[in-house]
N, C-alpha and C. Protein backbone atom coordinates (compact mmCIF):
# COMPACT_ATOMS: atom_id res chain seq x y z
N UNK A 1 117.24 75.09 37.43
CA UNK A 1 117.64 76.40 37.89
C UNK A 1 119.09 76.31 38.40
N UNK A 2 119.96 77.17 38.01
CA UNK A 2 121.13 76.81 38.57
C UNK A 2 121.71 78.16 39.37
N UNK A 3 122.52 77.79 40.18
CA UNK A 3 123.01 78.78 41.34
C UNK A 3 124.23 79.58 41.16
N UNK A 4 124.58 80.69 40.90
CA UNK A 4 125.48 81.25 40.87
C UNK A 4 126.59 81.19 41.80
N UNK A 5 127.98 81.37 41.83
CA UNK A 5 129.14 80.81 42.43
C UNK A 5 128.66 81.81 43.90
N UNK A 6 128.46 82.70 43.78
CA UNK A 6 127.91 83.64 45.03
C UNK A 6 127.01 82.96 46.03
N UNK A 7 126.16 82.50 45.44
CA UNK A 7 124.77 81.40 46.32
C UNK A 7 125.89 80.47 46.96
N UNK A 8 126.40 79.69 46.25
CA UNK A 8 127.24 78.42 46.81
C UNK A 8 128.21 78.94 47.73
N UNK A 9 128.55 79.85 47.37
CA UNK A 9 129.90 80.71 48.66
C UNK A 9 128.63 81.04 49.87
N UNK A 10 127.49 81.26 49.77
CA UNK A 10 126.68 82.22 51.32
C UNK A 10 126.09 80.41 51.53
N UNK A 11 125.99 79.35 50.76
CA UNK A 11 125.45 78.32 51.46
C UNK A 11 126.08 77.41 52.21
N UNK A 12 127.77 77.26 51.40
CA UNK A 12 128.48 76.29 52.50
C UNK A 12 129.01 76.24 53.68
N UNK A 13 129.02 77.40 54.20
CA UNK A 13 129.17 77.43 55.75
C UNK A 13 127.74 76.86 56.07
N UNK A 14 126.81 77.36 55.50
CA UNK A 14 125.75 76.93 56.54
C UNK A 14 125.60 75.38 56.42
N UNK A 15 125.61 74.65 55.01
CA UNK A 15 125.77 73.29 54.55
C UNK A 15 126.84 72.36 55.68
N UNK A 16 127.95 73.23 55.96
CA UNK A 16 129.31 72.43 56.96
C UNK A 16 128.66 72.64 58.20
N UNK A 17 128.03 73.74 58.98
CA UNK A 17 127.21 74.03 60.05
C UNK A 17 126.25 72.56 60.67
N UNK A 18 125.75 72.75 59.40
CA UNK A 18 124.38 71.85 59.50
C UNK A 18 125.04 70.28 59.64
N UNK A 19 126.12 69.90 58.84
CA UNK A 19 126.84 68.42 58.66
C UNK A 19 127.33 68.44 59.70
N UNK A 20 128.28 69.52 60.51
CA UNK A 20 128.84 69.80 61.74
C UNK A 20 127.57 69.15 63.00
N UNK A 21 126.80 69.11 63.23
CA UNK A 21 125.60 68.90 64.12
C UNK A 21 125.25 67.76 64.04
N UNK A 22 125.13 67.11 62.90
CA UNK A 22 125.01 65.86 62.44
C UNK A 22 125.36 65.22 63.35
N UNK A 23 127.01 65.48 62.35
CA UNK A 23 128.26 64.64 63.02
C UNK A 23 128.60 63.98 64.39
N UNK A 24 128.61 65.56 64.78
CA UNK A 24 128.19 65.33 66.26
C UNK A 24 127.22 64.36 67.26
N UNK A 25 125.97 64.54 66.98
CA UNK A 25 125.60 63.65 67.48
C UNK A 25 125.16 62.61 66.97
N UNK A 26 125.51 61.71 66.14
CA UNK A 26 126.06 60.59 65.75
C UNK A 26 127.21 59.79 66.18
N UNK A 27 128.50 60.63 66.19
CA UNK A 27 129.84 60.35 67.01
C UNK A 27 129.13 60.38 68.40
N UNK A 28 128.10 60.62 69.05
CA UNK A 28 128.50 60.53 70.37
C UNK A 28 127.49 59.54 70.14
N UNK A 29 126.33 59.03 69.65
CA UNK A 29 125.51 58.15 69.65
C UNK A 29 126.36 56.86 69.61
N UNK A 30 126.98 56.67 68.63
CA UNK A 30 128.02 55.49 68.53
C UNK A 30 129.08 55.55 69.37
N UNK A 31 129.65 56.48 70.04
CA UNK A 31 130.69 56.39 70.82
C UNK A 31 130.08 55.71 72.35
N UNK A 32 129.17 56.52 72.40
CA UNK A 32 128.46 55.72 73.80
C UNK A 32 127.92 54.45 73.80
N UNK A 33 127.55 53.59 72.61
CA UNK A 33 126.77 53.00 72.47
C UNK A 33 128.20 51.78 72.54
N UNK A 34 129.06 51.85 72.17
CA UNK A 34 130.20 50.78 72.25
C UNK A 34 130.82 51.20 73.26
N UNK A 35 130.59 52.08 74.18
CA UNK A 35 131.50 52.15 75.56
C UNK A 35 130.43 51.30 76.08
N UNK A 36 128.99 51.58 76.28
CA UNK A 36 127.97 50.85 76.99
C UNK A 36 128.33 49.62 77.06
N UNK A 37 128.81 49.15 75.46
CA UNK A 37 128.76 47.48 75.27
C UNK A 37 129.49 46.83 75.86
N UNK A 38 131.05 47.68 75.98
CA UNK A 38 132.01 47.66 76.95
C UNK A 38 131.74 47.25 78.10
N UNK A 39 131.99 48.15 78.74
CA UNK A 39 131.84 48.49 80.44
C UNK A 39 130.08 48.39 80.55
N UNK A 40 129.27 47.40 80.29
CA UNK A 40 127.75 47.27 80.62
C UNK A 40 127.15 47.78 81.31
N UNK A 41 126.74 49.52 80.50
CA UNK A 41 126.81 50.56 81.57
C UNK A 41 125.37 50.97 80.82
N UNK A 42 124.98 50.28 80.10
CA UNK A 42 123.75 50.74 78.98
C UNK A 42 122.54 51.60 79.76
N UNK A 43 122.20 52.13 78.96
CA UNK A 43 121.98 53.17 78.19
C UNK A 43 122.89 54.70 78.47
N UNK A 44 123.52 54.61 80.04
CA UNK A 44 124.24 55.92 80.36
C UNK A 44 124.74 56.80 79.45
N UNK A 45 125.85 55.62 79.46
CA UNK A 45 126.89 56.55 77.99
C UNK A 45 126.54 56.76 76.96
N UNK A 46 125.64 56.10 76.19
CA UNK A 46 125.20 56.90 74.85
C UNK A 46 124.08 57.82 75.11
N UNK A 47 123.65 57.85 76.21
CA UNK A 47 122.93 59.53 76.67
C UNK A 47 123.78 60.37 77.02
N UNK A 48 124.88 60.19 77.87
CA UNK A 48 125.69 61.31 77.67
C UNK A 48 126.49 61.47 77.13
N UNK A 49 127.35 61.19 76.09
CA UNK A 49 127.79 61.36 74.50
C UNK A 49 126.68 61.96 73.33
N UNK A 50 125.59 61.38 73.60
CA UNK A 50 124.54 62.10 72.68
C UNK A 50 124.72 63.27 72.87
N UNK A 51 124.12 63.67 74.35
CA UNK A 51 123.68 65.01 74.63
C UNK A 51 125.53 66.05 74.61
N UNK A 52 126.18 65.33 74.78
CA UNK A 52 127.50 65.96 74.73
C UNK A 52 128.02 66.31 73.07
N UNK A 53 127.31 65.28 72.12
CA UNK A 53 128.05 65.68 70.57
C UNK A 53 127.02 66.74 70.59
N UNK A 54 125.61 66.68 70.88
CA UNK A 54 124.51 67.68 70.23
C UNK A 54 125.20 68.82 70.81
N UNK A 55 125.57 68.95 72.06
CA UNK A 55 126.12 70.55 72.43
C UNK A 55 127.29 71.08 71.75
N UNK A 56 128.09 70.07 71.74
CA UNK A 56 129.42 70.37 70.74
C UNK A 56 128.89 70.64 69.33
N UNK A 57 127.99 70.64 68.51
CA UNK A 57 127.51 70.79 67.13
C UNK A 57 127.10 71.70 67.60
N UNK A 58 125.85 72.14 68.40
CA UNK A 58 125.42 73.28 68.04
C UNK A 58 126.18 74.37 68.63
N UNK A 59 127.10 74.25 69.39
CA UNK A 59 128.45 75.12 69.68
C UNK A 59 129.01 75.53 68.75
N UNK A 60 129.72 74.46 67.45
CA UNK A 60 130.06 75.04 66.12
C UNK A 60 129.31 75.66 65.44
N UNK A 61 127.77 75.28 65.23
CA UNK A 61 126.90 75.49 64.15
C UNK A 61 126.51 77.06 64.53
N UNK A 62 126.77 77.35 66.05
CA UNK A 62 126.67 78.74 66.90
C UNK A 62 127.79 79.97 66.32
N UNK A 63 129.15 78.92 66.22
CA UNK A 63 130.66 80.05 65.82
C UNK A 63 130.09 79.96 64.22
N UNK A 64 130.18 79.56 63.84
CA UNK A 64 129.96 79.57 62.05
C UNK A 64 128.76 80.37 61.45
N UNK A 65 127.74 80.37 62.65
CA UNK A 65 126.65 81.72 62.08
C UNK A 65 127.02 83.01 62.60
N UNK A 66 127.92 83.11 63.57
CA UNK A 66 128.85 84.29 64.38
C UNK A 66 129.17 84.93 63.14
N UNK A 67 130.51 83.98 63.02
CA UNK A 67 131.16 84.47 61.57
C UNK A 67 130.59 84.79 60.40
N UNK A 68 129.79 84.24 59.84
CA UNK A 68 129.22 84.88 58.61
C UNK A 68 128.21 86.14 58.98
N UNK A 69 127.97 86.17 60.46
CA UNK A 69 127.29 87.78 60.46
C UNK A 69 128.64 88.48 60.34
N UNK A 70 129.32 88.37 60.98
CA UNK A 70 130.36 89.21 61.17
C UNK A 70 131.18 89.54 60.19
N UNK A 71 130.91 88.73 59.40
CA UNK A 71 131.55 88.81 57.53
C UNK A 71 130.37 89.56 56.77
N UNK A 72 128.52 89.61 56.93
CA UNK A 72 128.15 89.78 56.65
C UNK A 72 128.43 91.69 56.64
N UNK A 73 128.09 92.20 57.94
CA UNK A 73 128.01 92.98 58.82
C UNK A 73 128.58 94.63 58.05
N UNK A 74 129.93 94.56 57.63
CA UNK A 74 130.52 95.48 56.58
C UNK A 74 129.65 95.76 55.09
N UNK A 75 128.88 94.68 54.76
CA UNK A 75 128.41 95.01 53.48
C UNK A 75 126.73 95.52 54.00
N UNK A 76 126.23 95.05 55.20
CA UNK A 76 125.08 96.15 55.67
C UNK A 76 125.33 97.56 55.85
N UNK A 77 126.44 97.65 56.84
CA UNK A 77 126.48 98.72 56.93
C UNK A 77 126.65 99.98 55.85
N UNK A 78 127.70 99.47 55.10
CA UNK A 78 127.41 99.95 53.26
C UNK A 78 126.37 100.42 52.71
N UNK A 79 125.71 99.55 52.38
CA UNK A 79 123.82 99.80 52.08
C UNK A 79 123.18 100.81 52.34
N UNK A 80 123.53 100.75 54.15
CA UNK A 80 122.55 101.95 54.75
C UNK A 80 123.07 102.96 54.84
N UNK A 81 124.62 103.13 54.51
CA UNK A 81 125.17 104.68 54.30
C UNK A 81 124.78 105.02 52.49
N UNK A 82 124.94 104.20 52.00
CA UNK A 82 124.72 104.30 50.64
C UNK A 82 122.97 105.31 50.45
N UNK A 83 122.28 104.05 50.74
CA UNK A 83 120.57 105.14 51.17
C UNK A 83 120.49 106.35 51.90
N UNK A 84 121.32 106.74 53.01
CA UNK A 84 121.19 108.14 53.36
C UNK A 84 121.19 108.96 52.20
């Protein structure tokens, strides 16, 4: 089954959203986890880098579904003047 260029334009924000979250808390998993190793502070810092990338991802993954309503939003409103 293959996807029209339209599908792939409404999926990759959400695709970068979703990698965005990832990212995040991964970078803070590993970032804490070699400060720990550092400064022998274990487990602290890679709990709070975790919990700090997960908020920072879903902060982005939050603006990026903003925006595509808000991009969406003009072509609803269309629709429902169109049906009156």
């Amino acid at each position: 089954m293959a996807f029209d260029p339209r599908t792939w334009a409404r999926l990759g924000p959400l695709l970068a959203g979703g990698t965005e979250l990832a990212a995040g808390v991964v970078g803070g998993v590993i970032a804490g986890y070699y400060l720990d190793r550092y400064l022998g502070s274990a487990p602290w810092l890679t709990l709070l880098f975790t919990v700090a990338g997960l908020a920072g991802g879903l902060g982005r993954l939050l603006w990026v579904l903003k925006r595509l309503e808000k991009k969406q939003d003009p072509e609803n409103e269309s629709r429902l003047t169109q049906r009156d």
